[in-house]
C-alpha atoms as a PDB file:
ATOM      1  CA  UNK A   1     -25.315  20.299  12.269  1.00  0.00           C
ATOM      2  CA  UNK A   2     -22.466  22.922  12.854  1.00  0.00           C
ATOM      3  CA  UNK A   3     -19.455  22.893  11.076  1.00  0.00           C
ATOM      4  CA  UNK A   4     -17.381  23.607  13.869  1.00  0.00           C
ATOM      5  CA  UNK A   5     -17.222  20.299  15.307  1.00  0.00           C
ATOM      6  CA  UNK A   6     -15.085  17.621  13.736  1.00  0.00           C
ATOM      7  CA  UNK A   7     -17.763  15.620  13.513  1.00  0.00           C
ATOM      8  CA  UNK A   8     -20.062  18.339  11.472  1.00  0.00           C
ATOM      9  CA  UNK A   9     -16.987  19.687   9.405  1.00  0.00           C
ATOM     10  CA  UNK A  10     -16.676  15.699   8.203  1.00  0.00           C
ATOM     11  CA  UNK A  11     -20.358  15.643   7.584  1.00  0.00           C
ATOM     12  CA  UNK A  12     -19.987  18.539   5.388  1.00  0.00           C
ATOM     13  CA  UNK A  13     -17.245  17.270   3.123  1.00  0.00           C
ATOM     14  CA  UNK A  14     -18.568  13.306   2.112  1.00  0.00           C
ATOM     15  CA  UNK A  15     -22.397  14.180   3.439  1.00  0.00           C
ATOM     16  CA  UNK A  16     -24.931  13.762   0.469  1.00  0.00           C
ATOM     17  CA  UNK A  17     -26.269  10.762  -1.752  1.00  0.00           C
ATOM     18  CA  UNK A  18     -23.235  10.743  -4.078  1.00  0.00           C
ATOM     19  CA  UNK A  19     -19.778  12.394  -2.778  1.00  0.00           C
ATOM     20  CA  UNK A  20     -18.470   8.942  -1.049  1.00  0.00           C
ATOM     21  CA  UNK A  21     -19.534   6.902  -4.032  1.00  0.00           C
ATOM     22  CA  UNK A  22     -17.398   9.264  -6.274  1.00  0.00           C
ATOM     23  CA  UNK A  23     -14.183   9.303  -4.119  1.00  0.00           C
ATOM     24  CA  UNK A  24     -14.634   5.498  -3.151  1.00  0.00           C
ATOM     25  CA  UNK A  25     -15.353   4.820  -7.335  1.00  0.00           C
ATOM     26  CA  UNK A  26     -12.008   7.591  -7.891  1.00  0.00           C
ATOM     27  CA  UNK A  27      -9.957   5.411  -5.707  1.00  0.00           C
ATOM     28  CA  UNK A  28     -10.367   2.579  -7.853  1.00  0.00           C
ATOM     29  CA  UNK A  29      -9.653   4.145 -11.240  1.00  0.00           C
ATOM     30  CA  UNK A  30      -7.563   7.401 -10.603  1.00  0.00           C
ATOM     31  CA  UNK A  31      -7.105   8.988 -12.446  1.00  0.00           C
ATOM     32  CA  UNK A  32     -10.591   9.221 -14.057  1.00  0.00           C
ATOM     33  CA  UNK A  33     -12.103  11.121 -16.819  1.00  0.00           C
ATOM     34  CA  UNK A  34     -15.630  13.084 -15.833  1.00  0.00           C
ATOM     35  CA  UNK A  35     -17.447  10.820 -18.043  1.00  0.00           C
ATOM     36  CA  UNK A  36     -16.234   7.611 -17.272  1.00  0.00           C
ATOM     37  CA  UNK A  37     -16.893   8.016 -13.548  1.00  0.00           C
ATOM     38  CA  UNK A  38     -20.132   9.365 -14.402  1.00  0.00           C
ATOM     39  CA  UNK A  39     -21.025   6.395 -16.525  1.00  0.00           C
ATOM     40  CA  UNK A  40     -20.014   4.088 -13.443  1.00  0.00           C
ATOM     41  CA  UNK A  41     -22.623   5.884 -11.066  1.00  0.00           C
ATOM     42  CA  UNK A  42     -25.071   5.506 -13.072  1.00  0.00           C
ATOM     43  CA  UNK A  43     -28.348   6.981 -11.915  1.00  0.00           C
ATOM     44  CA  UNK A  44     -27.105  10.823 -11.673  1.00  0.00           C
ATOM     45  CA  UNK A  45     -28.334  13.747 -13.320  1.00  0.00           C
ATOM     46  CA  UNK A  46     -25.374  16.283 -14.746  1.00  0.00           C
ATOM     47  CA  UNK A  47     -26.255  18.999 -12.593  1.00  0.00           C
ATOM     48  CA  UNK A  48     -25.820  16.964  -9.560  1.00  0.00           C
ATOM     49  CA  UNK A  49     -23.072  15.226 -10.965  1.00  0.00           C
ATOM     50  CA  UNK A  50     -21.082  17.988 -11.849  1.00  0.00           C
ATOM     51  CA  UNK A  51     -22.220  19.848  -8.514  1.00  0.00           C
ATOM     52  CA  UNK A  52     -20.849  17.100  -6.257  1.00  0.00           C
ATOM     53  CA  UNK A  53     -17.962  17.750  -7.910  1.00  0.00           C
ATOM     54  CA  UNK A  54     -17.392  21.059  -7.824  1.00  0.00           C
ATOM     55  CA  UNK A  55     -18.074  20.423  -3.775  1.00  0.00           C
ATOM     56  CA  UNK A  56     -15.329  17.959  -3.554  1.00  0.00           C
ATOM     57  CA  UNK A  57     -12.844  19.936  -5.550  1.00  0.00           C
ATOM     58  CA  UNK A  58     -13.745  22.870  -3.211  1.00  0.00           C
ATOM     59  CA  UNK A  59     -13.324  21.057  -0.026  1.00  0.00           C
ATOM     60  CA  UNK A  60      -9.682  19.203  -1.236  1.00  0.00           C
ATOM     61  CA  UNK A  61     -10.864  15.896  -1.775  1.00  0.00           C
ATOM     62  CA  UNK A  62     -10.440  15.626  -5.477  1.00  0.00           C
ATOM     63  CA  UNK A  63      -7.929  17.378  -8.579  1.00  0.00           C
ATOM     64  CA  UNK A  64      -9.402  18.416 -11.523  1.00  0.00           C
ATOM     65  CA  UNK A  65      -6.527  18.374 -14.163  1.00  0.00           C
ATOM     66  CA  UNK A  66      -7.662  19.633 -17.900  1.00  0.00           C
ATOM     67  CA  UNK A  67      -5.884  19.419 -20.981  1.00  0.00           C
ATOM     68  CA  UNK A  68      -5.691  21.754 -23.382  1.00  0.00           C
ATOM     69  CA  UNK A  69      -6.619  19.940 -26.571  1.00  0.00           C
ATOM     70  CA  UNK A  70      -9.577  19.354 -28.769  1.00  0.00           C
ATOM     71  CA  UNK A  71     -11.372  17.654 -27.576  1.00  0.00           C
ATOM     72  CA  UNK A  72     -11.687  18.760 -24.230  1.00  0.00           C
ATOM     73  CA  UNK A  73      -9.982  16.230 -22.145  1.00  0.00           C
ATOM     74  CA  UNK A  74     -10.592  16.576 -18.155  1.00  0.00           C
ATOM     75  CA  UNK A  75      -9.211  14.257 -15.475  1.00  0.00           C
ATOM     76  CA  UNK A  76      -9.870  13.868 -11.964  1.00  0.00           C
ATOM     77  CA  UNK A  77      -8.385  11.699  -9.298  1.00  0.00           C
ATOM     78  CA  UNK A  78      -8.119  12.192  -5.560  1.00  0.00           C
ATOM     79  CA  UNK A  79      -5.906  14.545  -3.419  1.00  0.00           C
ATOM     80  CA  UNK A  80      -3.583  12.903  -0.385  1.00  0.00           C
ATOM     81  CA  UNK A  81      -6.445  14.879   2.044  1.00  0.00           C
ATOM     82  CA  UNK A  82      -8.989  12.468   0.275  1.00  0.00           C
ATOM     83  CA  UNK A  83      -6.966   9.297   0.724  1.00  0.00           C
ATOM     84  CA  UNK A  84      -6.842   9.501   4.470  1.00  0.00           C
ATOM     85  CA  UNK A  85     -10.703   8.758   4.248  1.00  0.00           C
ATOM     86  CA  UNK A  86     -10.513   5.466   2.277  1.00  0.00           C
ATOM     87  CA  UNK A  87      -9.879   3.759   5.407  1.00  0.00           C
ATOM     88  CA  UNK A  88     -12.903   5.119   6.554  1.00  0.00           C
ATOM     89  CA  UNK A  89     -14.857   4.092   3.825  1.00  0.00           C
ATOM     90  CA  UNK A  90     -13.192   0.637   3.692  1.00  0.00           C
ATOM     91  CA  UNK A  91     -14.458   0.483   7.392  1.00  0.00           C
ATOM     92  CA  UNK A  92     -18.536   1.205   6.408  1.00  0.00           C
ATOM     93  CA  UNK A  93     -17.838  -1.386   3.882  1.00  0.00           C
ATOM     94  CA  UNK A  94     -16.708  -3.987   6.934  1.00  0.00           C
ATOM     95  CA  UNK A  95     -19.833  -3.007   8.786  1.00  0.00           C
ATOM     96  CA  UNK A  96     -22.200  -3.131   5.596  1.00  0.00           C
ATOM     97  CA  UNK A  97     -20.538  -6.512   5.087  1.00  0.00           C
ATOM     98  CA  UNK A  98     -21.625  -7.895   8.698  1.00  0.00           C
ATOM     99  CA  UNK A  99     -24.895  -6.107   8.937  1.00  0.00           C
ATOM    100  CA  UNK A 100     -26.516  -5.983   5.368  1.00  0.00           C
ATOM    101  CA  UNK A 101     -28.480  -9.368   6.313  1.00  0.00           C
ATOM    102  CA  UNK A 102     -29.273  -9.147  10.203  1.00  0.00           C
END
């Protein structure tokens, strides 16, 4: 799928197993420490974990905010770009709602 439609540029950003579960799981808790959010998903491995991540921070959807202390403390919690799609998401939730049983 190309990237230079809207449609394919959108895929790009929240495509994949995991990267709407994170922001739609962010949006609840923001902001969120790595492991917490992690712990909430569940089934994930780190590598993909930290991957989808890395993705989302990449494509605007998500702030990573450290803190210099000891422990390392690291925060995340979703960018204005990534609110605009909670509507969206609230929206698959409607239709999961009134098609999960038919």
């Amino acid at each position: 799928m190309s990237q230079d439609t809207p449609f394919g540029y959108t895929m790009s950003v929240i495509g994949g197993k995991w990267k709407m579960v994170i922001i739609y799981l962010s949006a609840e808790n923001q902001p969120v420490r790595f492991n917490d959010l992690k712990r909430q998903i569940g089934a994930i491995t780190f590598k993909i974990w930290s991957s989808q991540l890395k993705e989302l921070e990449a494509d605007g959807l998500v702030k990573r905010k450290e803190y210099p202390q000891v422990p390392p403390k690291v925060e995340y919690s979703l960018t204005d770009k990534a609110e605009t799609l909670l509507p969206v998401l609230e929206a698959l939730c409607e239709w999961g709602i009134k098609n999960q049983n038919n």
